[in-house]
Every structure is written in C-alpha cells, then in structure tokens.
C-alpha atoms as a PDB file:
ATOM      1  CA  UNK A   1       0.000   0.000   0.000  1.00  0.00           C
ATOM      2  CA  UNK A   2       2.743   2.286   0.825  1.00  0.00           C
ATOM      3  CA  UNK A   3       4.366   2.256  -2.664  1.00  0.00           C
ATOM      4  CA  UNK A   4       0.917   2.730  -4.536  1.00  0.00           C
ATOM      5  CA  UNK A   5       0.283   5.412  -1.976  1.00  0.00           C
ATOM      6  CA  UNK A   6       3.558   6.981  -2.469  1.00  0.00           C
ATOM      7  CA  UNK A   7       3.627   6.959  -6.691  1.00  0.00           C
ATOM      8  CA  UNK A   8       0.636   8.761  -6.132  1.00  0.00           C
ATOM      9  CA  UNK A   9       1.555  11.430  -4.340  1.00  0.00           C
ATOM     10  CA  UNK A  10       5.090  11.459  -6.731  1.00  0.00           C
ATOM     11  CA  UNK A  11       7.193  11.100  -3.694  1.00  0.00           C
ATOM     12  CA  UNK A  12      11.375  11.142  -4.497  1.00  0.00           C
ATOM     13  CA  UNK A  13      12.289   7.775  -4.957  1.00  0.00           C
ATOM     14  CA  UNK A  14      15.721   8.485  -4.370  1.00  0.00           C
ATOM     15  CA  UNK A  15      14.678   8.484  -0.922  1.00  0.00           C
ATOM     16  CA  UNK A  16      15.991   6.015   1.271  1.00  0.00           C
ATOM     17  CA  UNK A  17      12.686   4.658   2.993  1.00  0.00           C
ATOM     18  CA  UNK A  18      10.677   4.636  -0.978  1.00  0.00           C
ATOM     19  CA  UNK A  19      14.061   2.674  -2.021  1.00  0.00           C
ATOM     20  CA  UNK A  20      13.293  -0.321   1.127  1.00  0.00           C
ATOM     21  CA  UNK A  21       9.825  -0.166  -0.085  1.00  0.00           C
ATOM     22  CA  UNK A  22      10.196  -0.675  -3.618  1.00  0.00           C
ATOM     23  CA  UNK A  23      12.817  -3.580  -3.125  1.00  0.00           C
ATOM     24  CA  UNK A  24      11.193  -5.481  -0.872  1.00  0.00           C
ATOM     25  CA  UNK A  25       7.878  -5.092  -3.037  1.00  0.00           C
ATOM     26  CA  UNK A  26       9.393  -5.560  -6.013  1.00  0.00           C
ATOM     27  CA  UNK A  27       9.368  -9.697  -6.068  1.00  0.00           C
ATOM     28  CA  UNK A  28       5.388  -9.318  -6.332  1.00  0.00           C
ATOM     29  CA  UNK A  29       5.461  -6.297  -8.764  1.00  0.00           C
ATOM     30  CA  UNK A  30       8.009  -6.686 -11.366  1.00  0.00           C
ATOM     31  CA  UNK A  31       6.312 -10.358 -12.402  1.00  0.00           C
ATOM     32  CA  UNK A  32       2.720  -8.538 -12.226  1.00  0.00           C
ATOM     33  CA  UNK A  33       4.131  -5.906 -14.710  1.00  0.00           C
ATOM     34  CA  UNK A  34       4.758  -8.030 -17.282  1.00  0.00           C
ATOM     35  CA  UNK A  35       1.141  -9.422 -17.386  1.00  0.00           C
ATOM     36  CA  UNK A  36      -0.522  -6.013 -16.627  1.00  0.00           C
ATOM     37  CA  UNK A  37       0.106  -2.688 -18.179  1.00  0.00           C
ATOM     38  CA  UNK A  38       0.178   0.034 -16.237  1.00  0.00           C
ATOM     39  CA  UNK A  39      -2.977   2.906 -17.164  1.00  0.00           C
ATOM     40  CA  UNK A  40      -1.642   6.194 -17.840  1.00  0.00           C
ATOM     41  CA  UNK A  41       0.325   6.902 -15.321  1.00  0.00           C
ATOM     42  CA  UNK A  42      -1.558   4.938 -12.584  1.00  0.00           C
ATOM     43  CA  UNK A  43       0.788   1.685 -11.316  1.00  0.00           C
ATOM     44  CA  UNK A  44      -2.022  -1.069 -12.043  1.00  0.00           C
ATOM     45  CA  UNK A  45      -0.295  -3.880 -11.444  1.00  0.00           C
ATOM     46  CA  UNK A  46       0.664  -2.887  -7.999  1.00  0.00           C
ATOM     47  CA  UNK A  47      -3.252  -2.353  -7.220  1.00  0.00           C
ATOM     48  CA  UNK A  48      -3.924  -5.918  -8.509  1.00  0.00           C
ATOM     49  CA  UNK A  49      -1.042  -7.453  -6.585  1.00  0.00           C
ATOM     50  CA  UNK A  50      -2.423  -5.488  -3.279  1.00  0.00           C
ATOM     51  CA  UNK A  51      -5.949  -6.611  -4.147  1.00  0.00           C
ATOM     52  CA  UNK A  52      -5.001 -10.348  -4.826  1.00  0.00           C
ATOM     53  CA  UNK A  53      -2.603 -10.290  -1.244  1.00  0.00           C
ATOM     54  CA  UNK A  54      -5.689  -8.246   0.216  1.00  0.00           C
ATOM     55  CA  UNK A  55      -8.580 -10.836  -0.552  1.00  0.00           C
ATOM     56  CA  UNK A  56      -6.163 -13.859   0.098  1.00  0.00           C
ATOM     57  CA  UNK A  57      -5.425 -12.627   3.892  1.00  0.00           C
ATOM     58  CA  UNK A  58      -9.356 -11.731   3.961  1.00  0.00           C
ATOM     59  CA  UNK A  59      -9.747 -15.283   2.681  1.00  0.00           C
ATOM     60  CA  UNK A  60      -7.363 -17.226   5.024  1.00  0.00           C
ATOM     61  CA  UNK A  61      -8.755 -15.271   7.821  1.00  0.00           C
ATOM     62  CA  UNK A  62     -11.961 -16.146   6.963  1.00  0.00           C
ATOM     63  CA  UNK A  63     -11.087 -19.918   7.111  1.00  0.00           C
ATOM     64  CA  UNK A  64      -9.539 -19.606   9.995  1.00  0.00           C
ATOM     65  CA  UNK A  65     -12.995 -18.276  11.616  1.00  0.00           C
ATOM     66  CA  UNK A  66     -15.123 -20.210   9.640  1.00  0.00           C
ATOM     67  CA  UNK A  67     -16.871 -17.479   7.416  1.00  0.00           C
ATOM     68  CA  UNK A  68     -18.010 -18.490   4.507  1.00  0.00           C
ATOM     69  CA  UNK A  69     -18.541 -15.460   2.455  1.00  0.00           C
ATOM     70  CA  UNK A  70     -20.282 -14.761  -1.188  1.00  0.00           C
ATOM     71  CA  UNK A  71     -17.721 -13.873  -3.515  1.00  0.00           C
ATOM     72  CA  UNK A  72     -19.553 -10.075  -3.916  1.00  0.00           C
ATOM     73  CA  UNK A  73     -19.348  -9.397  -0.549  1.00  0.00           C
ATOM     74  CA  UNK A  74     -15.680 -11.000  -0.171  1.00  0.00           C
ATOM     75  CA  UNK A  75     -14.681  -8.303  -2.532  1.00  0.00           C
ATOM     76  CA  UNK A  76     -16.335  -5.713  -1.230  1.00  0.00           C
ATOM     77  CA  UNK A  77     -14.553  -6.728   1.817  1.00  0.00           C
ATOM     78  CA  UNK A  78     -11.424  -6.515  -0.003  1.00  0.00           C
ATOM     79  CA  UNK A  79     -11.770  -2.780  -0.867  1.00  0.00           C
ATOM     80  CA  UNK A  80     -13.102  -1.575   2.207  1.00  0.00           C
ATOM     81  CA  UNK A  81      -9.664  -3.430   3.970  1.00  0.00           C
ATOM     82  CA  UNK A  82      -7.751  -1.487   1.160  1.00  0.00           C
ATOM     83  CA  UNK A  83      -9.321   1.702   2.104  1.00  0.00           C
ATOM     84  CA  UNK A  84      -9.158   1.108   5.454  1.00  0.00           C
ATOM     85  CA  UNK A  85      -5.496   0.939   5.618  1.00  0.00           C
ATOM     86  CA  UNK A  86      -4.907   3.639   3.348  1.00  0.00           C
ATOM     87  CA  UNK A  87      -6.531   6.130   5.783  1.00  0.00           C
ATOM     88  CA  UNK A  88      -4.739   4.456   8.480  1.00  0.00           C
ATOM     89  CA  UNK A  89      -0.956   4.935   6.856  1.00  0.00           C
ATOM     90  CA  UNK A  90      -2.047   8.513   5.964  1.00  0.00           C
ATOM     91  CA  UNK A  91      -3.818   8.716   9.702  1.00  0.00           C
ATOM     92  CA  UNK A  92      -0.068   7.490  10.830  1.00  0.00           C
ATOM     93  CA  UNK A  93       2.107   9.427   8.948  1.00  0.00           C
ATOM     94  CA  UNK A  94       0.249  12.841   9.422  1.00  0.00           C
ATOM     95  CA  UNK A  95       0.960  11.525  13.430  1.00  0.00           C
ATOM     96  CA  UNK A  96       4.824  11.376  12.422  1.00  0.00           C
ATOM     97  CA  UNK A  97       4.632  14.326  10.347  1.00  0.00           C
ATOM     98  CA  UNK A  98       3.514  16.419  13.419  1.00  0.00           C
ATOM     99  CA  UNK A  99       5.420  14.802  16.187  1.00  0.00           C
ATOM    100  CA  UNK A 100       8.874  15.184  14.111  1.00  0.00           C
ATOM    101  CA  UNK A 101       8.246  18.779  13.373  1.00  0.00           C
ATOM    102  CA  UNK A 102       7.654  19.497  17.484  1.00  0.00           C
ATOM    103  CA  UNK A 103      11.368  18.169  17.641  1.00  0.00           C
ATOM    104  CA  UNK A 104      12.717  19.724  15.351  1.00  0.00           C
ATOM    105  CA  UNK A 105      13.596  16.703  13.492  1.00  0.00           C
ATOM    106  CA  UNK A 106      12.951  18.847   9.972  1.00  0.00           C
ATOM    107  CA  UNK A 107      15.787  16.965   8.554  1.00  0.00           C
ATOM    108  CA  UNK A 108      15.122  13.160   9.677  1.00  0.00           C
ATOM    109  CA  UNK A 109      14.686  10.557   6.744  1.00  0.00           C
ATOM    110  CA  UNK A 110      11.427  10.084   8.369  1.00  0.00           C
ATOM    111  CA  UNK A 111      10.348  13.399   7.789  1.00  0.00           C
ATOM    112  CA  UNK A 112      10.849  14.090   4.641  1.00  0.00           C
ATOM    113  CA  UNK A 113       9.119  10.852   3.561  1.00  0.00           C
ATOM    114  CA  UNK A 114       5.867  11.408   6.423  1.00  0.00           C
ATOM    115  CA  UNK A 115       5.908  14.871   3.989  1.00  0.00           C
ATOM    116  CA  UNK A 116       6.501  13.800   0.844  1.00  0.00           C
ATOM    117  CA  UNK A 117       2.996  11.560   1.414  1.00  0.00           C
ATOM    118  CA  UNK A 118       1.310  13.780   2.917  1.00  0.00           C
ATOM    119  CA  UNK A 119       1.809  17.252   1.511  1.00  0.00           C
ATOM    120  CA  UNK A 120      -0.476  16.376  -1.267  1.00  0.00           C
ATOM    121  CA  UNK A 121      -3.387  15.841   1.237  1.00  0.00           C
ATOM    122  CA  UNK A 122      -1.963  19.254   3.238  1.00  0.00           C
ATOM    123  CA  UNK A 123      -1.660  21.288   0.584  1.00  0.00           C
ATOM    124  CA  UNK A 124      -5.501  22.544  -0.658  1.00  0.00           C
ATOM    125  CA  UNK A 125      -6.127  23.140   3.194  1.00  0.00           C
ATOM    126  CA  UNK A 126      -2.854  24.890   3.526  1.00  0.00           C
ATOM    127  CA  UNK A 127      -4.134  27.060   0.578  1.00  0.00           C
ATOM    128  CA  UNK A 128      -7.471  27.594   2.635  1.00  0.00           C
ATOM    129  CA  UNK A 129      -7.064  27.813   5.552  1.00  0.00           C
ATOM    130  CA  UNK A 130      -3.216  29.356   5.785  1.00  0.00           C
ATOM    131  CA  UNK A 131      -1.221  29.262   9.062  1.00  0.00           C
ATOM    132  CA  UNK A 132      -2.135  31.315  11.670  1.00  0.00           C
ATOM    133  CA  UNK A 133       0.831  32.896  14.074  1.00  0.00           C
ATOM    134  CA  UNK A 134       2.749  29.903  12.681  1.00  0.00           C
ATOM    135  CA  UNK A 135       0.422  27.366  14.056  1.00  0.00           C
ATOM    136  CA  UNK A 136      -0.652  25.087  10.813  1.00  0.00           C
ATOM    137  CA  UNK A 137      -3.934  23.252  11.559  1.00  0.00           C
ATOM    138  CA  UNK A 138      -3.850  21.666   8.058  1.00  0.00           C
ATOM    139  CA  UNK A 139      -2.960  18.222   9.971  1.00  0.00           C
ATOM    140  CA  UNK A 140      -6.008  18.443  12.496  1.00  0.00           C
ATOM    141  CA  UNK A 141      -8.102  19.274   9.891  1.00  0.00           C
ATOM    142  CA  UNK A 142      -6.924  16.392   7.016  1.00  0.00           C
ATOM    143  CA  UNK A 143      -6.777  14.281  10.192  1.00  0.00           C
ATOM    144  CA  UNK A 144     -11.016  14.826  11.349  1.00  0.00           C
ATOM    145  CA  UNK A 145     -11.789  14.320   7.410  1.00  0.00           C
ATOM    146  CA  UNK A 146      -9.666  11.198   7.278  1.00  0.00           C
ATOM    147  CA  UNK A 147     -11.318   9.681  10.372  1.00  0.00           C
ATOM    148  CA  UNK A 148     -14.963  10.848   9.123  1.00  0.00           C
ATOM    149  CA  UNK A 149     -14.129   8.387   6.192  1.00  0.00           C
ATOM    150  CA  UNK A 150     -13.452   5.729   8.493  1.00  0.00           C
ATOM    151  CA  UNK A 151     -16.411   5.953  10.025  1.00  0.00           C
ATOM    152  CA  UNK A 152     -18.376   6.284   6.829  1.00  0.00           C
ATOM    153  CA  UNK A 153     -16.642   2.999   5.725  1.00  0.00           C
ATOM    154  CA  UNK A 154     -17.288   1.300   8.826  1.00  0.00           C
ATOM    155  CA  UNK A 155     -20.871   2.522   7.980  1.00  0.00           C
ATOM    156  CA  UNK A 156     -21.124   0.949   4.505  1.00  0.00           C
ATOM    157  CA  UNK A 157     -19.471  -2.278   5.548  1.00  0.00           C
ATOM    158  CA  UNK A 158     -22.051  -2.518   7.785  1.00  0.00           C
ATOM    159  CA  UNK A 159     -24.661  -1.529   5.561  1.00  0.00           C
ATOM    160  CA  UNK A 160     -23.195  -3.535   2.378  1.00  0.00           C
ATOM    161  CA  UNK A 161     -22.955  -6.309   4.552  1.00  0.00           C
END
C-alpha cells in the first residue's frame, strides 16, 4: 500500500525509505508488470497485486474463523480493507509528520518521507485555511476528514454487509 500510496503522491524515490519499499515489493510487482500494463500513469499492477494479497489474507482469515462469504461481498470486503489501511498509513504518517516537526527533526529521513505523502493531502487546506501565528492546523483538519471516512466505511461495511 505504501508504494501505490507513495507513486501517487510522486514522492522522491531516491529516498531512502521509498528505495526499502520498492525492493522489498518488487518480487510481487516486477512479475505482475509483465502481465498487466500500467494505465496512464496509474501503477495497475501494484493495485492488482495489493488486491489479490488483500482478498487472500481476507480469505485465510476467513477460514480460519469459519466465514463463509459470497464472492460479492468478499470483494467488497477486499476494498473496504484497502481503504481502510490507506486512511490508516495517511492517519499514521500525518501523526509522524507532526510529532517530528515538534522536535525539530525537519531533517530526519522520516520526515521528509511522512511529507513527501502527505503534503499532497496538506496542501488545498494549507491554501485555505493558511497558518495562523505559525500554528498550521492543516494536519487536524486532514486528520477529522480522514477519520470521518473511516467511520463512513465502517458505515457501509455494515450496511453492504
């Protein structure tokens, strides 16, 4: 999920931590790639190898608690898990982004890659709702919208069954 979400928001990949990422995903990718294109610029066959890894841990689990699911809601299942831990990583990072920047840590490895994923979800409410006295509340605010879509997912998972 990390290197879908970070392609997306065109993070440096001459980065250290997007380096670790992409080699230890690329066993999974590189064979995907030569079955599916990519579209445009969107990385399709890393979608498709975390939906196929997503709905096989949603399937083992499954086993494991003796759920035996449809195949329509098993994949509905699948993308709500997806979107869940999207929101989560971003949830995460915004928490690293904000905690390193307390410190003073502006120059950390860390940093720079919490920002590089999550300036592109910062940046409309930077433009706004600009920083006041220095104090940016882009993160809060990103942060109460990202949990209102986990609740709203929990909501249709409930409601899609």
């Amino acid at each position: 999920m990390l290197r879908l979400l970070l392609q997306i928001a065109r993070a440096d990949f001459y980065h250290p931590i997007p380096q670790l990422i992409v080699r230890i995903t690329n066993p999974l990718v590189v064979p995907a790639r030569r079955m599916i294109p990519s579209f445009r610029r969107f990385d399709l066959p890393t979608l498709v190898v975390l939906f196929l890894l997503q709905m096989a841990v949603t399937l083992l689990l499954d086993a494991l608690l003796g759920i035996d699911r449809p195949i329509v809601s098993l994949l509905w299942n699948t993308v709500f898990e997806l979107l869940d831990m999207a929101i989560w990583i971003y949830l995460i990072c915004i928490l690293i982004y904000i905690i390193l920047s307390w410190v003073g840590q502006s120059y950390h490895p860390l940093s720079n890659f919490a920002g590089q994923l999550v300036n592109p979800l910062l940046r409309p409410v930077r433009q706004l709702l600009p920083a006041a006295g220095g104090l940016d509340l882009s993160p809060m605010i990103v942060s109460i919208f990202l949990i209102a879509g986990l609740i709203l997912l929990a909501d249709l998972r409930v409601l899609l069954g």
